[in-house]
Protein backbone atom coordinates (compact mmCIF):
# COMPACT_ATOMS: atom_id res chain seq x y z
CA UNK A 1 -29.64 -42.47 12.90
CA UNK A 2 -27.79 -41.05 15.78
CA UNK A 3 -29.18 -38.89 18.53
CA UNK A 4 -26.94 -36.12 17.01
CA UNK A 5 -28.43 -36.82 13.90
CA UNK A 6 -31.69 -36.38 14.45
CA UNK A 7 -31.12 -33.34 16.16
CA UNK A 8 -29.45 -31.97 13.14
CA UNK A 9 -31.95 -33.63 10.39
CA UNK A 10 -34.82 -32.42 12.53
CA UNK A 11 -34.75 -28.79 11.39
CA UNK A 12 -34.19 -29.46 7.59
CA UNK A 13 -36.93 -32.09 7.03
CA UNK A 14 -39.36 -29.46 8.32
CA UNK A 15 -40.96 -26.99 6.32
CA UNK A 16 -42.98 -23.40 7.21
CA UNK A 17 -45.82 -23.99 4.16
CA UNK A 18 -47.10 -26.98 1.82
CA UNK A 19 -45.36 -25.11 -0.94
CA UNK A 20 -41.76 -25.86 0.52
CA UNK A 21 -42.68 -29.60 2.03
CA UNK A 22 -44.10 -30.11 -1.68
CA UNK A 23 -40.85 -28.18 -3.21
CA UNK A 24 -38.74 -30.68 -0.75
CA UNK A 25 -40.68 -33.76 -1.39
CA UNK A 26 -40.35 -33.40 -5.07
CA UNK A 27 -36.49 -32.82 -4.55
CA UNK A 28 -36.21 -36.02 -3.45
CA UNK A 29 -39.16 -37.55 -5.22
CA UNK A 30 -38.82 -35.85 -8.89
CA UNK A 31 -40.37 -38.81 -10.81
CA UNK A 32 -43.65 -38.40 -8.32
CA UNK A 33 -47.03 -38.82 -9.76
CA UNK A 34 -49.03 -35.54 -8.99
CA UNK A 35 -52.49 -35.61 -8.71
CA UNK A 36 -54.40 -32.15 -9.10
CA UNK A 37 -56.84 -30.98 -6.52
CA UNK A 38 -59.96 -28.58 -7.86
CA UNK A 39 -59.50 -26.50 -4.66
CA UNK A 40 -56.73 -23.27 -4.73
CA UNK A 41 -54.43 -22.34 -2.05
CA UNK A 42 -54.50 -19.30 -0.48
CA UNK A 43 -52.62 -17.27 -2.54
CA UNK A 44 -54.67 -18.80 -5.56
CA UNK A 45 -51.75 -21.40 -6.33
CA UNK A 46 -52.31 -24.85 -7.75
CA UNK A 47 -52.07 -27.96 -4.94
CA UNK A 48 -51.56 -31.10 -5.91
CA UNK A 49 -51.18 -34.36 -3.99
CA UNK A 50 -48.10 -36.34 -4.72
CA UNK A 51 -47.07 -40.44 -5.03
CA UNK A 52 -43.70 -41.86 -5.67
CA UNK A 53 -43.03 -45.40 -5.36
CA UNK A 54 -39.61 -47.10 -5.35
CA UNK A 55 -38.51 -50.46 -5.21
CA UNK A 56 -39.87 -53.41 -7.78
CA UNK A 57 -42.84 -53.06 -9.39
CA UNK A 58 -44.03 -56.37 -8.72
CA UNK A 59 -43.38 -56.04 -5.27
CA UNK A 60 -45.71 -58.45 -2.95
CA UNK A 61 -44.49 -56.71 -0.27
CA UNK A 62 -45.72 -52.86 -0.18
CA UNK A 63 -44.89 -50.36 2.77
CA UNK A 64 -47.34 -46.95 2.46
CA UNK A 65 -47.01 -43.80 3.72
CA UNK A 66 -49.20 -40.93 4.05
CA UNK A 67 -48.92 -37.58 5.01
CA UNK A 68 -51.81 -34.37 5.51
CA UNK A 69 -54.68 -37.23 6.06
CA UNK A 70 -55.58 -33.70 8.37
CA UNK A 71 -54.04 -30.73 6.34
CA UNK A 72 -51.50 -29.25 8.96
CA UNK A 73 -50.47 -32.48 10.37
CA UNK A 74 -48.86 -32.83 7.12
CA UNK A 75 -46.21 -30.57 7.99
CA UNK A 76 -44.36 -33.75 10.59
CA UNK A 77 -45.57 -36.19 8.15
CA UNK A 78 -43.94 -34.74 5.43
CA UNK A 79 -41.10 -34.08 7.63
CA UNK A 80 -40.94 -38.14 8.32
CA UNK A 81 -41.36 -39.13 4.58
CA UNK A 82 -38.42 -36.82 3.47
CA UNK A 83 -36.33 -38.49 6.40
CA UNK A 84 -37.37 -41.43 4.88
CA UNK A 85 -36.00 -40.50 1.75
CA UNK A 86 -32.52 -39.07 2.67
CA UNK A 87 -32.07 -41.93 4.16
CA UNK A 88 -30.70 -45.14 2.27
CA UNK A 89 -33.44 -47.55 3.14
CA UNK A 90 -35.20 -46.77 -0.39
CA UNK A 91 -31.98 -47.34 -2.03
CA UNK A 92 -31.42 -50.26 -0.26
CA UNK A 93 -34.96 -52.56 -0.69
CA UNK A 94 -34.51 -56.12 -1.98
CA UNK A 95 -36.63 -56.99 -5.09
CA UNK A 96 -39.43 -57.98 -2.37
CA UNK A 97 -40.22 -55.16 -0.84
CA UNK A 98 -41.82 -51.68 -2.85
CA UNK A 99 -42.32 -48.78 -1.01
CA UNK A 100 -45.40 -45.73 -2.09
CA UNK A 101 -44.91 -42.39 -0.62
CA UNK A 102 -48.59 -40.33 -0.55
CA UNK A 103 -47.85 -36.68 0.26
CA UNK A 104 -49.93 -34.22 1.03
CA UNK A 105 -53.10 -36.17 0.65
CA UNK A 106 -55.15 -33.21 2.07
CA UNK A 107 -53.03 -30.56 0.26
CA UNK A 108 -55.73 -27.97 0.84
CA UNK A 109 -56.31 -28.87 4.36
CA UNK A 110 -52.14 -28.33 4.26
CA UNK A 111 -51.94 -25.11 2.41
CA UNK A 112 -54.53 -23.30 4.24
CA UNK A 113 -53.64 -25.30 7.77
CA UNK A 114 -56.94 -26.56 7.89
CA UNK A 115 -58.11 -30.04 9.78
CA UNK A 116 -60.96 -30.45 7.17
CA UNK A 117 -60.66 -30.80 2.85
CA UNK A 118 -62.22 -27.99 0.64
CA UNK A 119 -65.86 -29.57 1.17
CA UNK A 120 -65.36 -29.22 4.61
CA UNK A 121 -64.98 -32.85 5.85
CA UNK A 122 -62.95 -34.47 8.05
CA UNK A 123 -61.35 -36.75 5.84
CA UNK A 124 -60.47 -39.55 8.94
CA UNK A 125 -64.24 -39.62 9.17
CA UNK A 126 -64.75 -39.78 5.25
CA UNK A 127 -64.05 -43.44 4.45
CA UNK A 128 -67.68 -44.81 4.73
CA UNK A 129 -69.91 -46.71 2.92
CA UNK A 130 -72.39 -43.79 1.77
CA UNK A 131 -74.97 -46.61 0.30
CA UNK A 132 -76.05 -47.52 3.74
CA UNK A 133 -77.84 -45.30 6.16
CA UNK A 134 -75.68 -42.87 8.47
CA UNK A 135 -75.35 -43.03 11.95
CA UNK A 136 -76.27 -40.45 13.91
CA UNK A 137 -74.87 -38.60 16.99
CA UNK A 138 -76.88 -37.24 18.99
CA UNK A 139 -74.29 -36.49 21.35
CA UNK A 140 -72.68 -33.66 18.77
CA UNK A 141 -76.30 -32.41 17.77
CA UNK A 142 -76.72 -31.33 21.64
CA UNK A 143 -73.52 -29.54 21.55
CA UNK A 144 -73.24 -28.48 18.08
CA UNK A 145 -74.03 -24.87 18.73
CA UNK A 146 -71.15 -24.43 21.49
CA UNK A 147 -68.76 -26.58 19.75
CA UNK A 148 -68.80 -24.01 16.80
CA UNK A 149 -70.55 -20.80 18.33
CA UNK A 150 -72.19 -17.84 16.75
CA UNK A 151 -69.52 -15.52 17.31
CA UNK A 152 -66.25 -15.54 19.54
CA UNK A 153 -67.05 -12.70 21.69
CA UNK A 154 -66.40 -13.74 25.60
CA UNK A 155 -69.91 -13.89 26.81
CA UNK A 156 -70.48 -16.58 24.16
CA UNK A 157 -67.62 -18.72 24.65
CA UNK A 158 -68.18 -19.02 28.05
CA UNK A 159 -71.71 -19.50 27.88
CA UNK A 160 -70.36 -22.86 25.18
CA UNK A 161 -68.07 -23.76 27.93
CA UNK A 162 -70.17 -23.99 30.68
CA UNK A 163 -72.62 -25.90 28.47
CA UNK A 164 -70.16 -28.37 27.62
CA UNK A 165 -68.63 -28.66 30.87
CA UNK A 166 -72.26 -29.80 31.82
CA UNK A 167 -73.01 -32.36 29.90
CA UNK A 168 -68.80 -33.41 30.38
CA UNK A 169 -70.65 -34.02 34.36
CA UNK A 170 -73.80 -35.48 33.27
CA UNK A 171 -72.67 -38.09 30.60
CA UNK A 172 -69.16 -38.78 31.45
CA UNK A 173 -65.51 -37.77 29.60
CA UNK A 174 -65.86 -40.85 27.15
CA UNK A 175 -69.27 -40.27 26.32
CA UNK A 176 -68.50 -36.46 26.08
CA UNK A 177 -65.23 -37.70 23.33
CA UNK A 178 -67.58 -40.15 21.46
CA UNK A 179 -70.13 -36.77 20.87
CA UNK A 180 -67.47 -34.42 20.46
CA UNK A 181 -64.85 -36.59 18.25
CA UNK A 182 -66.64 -39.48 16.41
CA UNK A 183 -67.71 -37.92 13.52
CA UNK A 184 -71.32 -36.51 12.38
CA UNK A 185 -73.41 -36.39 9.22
CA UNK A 186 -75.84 -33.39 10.12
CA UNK A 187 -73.64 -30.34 10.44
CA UNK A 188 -71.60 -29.37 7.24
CA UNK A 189 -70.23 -26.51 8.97
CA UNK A 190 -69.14 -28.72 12.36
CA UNK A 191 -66.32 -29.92 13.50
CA UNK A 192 -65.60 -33.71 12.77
CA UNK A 193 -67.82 -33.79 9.38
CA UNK A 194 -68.03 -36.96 7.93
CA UNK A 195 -69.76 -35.45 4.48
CA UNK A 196 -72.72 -37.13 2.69
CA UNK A 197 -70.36 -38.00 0.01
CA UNK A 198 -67.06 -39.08 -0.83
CA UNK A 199 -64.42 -35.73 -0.93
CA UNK A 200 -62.26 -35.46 -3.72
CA UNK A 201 -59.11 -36.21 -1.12
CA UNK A 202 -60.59 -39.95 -0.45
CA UNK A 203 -61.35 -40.50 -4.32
CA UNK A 204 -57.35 -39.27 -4.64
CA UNK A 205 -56.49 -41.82 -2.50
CA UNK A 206 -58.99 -44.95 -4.28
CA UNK A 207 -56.73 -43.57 -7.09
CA UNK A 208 -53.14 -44.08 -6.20
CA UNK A 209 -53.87 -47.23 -4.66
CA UNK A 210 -55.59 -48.18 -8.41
CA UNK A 211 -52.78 -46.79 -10.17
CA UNK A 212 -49.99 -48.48 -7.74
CA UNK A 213 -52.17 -51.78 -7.42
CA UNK A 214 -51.92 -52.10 -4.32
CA UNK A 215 -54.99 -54.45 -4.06
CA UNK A 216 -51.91 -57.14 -5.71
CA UNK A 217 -49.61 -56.80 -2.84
CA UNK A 218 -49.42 -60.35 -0.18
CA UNK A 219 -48.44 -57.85 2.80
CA UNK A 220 -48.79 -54.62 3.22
CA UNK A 221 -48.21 -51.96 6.19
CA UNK A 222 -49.37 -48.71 6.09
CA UNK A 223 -48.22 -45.31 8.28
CA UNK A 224 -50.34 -42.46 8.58
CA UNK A 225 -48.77 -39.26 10.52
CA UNK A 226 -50.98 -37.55 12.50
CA UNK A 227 -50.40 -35.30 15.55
CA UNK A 228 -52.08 -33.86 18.62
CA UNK A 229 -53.44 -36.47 20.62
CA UNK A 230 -51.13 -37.59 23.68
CA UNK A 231 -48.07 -37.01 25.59
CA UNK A 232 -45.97 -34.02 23.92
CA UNK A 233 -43.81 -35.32 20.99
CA UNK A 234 -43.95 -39.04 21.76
CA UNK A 235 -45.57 -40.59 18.50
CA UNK A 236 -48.23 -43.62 19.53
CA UNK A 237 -49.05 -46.64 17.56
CA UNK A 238 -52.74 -46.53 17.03
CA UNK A 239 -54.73 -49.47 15.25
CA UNK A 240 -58.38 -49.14 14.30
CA UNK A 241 -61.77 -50.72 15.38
CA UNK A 242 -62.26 -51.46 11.92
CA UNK A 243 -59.45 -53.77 11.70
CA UNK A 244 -60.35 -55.24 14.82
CA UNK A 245 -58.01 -56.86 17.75
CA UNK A 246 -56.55 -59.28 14.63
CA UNK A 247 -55.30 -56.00 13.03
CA UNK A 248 -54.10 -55.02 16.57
CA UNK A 249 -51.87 -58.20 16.97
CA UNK A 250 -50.44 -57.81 13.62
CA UNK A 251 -49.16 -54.48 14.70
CA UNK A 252 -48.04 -55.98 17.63
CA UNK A 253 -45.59 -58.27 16.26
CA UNK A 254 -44.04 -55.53 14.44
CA UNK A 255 -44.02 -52.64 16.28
CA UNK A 256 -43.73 -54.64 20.09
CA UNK A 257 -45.58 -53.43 22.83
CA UNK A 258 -46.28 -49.55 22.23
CA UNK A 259 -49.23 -50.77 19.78
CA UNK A 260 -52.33 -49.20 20.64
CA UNK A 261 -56.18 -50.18 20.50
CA UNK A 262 -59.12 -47.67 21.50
CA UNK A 263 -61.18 -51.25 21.70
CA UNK A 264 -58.57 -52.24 24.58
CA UNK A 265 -58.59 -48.66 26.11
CA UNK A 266 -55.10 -48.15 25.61
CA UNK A 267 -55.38 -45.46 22.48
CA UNK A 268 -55.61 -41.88 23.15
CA UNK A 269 -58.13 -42.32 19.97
CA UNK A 270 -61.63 -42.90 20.44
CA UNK A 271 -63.55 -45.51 18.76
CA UNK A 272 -64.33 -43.95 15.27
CA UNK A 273 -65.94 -44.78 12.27
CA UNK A 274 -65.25 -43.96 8.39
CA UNK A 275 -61.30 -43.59 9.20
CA UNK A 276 -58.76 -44.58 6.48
CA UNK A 277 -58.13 -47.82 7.74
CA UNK A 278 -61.90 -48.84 6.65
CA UNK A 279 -60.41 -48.21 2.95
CA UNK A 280 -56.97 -50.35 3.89
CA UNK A 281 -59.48 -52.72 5.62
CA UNK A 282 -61.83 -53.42 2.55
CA UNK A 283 -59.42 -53.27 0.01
CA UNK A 284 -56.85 -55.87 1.80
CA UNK A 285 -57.97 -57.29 4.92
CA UNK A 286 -55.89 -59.26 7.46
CA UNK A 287 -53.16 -58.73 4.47
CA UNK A 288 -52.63 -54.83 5.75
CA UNK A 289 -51.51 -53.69 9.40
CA UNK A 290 -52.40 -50.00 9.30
CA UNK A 291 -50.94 -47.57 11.60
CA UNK A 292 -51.67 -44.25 12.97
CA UNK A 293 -48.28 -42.62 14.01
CA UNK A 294 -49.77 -39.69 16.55
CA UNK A 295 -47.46 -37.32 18.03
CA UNK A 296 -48.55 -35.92 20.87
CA UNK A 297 -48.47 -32.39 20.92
CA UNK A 298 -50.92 -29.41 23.39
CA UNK A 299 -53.29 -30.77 26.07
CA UNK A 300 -57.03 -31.32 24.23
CA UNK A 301 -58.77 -28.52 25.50
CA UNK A 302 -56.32 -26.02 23.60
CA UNK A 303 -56.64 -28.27 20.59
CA UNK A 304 -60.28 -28.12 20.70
CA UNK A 305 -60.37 -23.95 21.50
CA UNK A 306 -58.13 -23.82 18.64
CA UNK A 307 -60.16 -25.84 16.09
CA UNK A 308 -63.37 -23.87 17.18
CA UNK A 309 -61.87 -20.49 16.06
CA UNK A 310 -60.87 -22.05 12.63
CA UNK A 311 -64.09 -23.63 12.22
CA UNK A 312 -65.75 -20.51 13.23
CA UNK A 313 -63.90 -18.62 11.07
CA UNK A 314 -64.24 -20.53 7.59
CA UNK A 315 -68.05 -20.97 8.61
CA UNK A 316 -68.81 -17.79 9.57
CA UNK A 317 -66.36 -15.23 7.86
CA UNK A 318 -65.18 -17.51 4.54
CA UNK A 319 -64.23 -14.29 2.58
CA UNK A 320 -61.74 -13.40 5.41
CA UNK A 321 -59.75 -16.40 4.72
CA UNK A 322 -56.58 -15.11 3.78
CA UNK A 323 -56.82 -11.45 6.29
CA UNK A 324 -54.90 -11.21 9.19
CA UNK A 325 -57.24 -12.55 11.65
CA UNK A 326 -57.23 -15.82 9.36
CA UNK A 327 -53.19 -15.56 9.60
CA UNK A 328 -53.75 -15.51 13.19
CA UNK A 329 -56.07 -18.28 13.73
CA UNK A 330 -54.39 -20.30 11.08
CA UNK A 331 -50.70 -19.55 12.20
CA UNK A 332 -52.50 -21.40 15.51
CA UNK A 333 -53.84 -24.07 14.34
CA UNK A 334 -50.08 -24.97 12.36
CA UNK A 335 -48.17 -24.78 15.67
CA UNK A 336 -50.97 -26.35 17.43
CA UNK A 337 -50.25 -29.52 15.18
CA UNK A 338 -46.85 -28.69 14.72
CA UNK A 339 -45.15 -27.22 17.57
CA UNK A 340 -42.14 -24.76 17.06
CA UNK A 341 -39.76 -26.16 18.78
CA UNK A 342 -36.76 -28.33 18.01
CA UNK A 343 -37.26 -30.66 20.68
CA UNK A 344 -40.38 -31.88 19.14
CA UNK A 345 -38.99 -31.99 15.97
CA UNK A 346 -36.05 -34.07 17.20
CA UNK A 347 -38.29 -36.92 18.65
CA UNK A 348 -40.95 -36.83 15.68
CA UNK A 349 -37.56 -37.42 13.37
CA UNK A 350 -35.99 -40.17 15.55
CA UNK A 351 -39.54 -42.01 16.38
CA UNK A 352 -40.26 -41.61 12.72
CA UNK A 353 -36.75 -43.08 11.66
CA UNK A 354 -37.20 -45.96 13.87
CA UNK A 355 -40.84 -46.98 12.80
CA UNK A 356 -39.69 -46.60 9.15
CA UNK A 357 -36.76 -49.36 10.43
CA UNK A 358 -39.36 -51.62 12.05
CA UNK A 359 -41.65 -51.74 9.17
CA UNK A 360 -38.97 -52.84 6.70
CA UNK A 361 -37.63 -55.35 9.31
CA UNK A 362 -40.79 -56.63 9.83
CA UNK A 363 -41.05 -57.59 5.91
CA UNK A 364 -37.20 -59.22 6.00
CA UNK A 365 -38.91 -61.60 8.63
């Protein structure tokens, strides 16, 4: 891909719903297995998460990606897998290499520009092992209460700012991230809810990767799109704590140097627990390299002002979910994850393009 080209890709691999990324994908994709979700969109549609494989089979060599892990973060992710698509590298993959598209994996998180899936969990915190007892934070149970106020009125959010700019002083910006971002069992109606339970999203994905056998596969490299976290439109490499630094130098030698590690202090990513690369990590081992692909989009503190109204909103007001004020706050939250702008779109498409290039390479080695 050109410069020129991505410029001029950029805008049509985008969408402005999850109806018209799904309508796109399955353009593209038309032999795609869909997999129902219980949950309705807004409107009262159907959503549905969607896997298409190409290449052999009997691949041994598998590349996976996923898009909507966190509903409106689908909207660039989707935007990379159709690039994928239009271009010819699925035409062109030798009888080694299979490759297993997962859109929408959050579809209702993506059709009502949500973070969370319809039980209201974070589905990058979801991947645990519910047999064994939960950790707790007790960082987030301090802050709970400003982190998802009452009401939105101005005397109370400042009165949750100040409190969290004091502990911020007290404990520290990592320990502040590690309350605020790790995850928490306690509050269903919090931000960052890990669940008690798997959500129907995570039991989607135990499914494709049944379906596709992907437990068969000798190598296999996974890329999840996110967005927010980091420098505006450049799209980091994050590896997992879960994978450890062995999953770290894996990515390494395929990606180079812009790898990333939150154990090494080089991720804009915290440390976290009961992400999806615990489910890559059990069911493969040191035969996956999974990948975060985050593009950086607002600075965190309008991130986090805009998740609190969204939270609030579904907590508080759940009827209102499809009024204007929800329009508002959700219309947010999309360009918050997604920003408007064709600049960002341009790098998302030619960052994407090129890690989609390095991954295949990587398996030609």
């Amino acid at each position: 891909m050109t410069l020129d080209g991505a410029k001029q890709i950029a805008p049509l691999v985008f969408s402005d719903s999850y109806a018209e990324a799904r309508q796109k994908f399955l353009t593209v994709a038309p032999k795609a297995k869909a997999y129902p979700c219980t949950a309705r969109g807004p409107s009262g549609e159907p959503l549905f998460t969607d896997a298409a494989y190409f290449g052999s089979p009997d691949a041994k060599k598998l590349l996976v990606l996923v898009s909507a892990t966190h509903g409106p973060e689908g909207y660039c992710g989707s935007a990379s897998q159709l690039l994928f698509l239009q271009s010819n590298m699925a035409e062109a993959l030798p009888r080694t290499t299979g490759v297993l598209l997962v859109h929408a994996l959050n579809c209702y998180g993506f059709a009502w520009d949500r973070r969370v899936t319809a039980e209201g969990c974070d589905l990058n915190r979801n991947f645990v092992d519910f047999t064994k007892p939960l950790p707790p934070n007790p960082g987030y149970e301090e802050l709970a209460e400003h982190f998802v106020p009452p009401d939105l009125s101005e005397k109370t959010i400042r009165r949750a700012d100040e409190a969290i700019a004091a502990y911020r002083k007290a404990h520290g910006e990592l320990a502040f991230r590690m309350a605020r971002q790790s995850g928490q069992h306690t509050r269903p109606g919090g931000i960052f809810y890990r669940g008690t339970g798997p959500t129907e999203a995570r039991r989607t994905l135990e499914q494709i990767a049944k379906d596709f056998d992907v437990a068969a596969r000798d190598q296999v490299i996974i890329i999840d799109y996110h967005s927010g976290l980091g420098p505006y439109g450049y799209g980091e490499l994050q590896t997992e704590e879960v994978s450890g630094l062995d999953g770290y130098e894996r990515a390494l030698k395929i990606f180079g140097p812009s790898a990333t590690s939150p154990m090494l202090g080089t991720s804009a990513a915290t440390l976290l627990y009961g992400t999806q690369d615990d489910f890559w990590e059990t069911a493969l081992g040191d035969r996956h390299t999974y990948i975060c692909l985050e593009y950086g989009t607002y600075p965190p503190d309008v991130l986090a002002e805009g998740r609190r109204r969204e939270q609030w909103l579904f907590v508080n007001r759940p009827q209102d979910g499809d009024s204007e004020l929800s329009r508002q706050i959700r219309t947010t939250t999309r360009n918050n994850s997604t920003p408007q702008s064709l600049d960002w779109k341009e790098m998302v498409a030619w960052r994407s393009h090129m890690i989609h290039r390095q991954a295949l390479d990587a398996f030609a080695v």
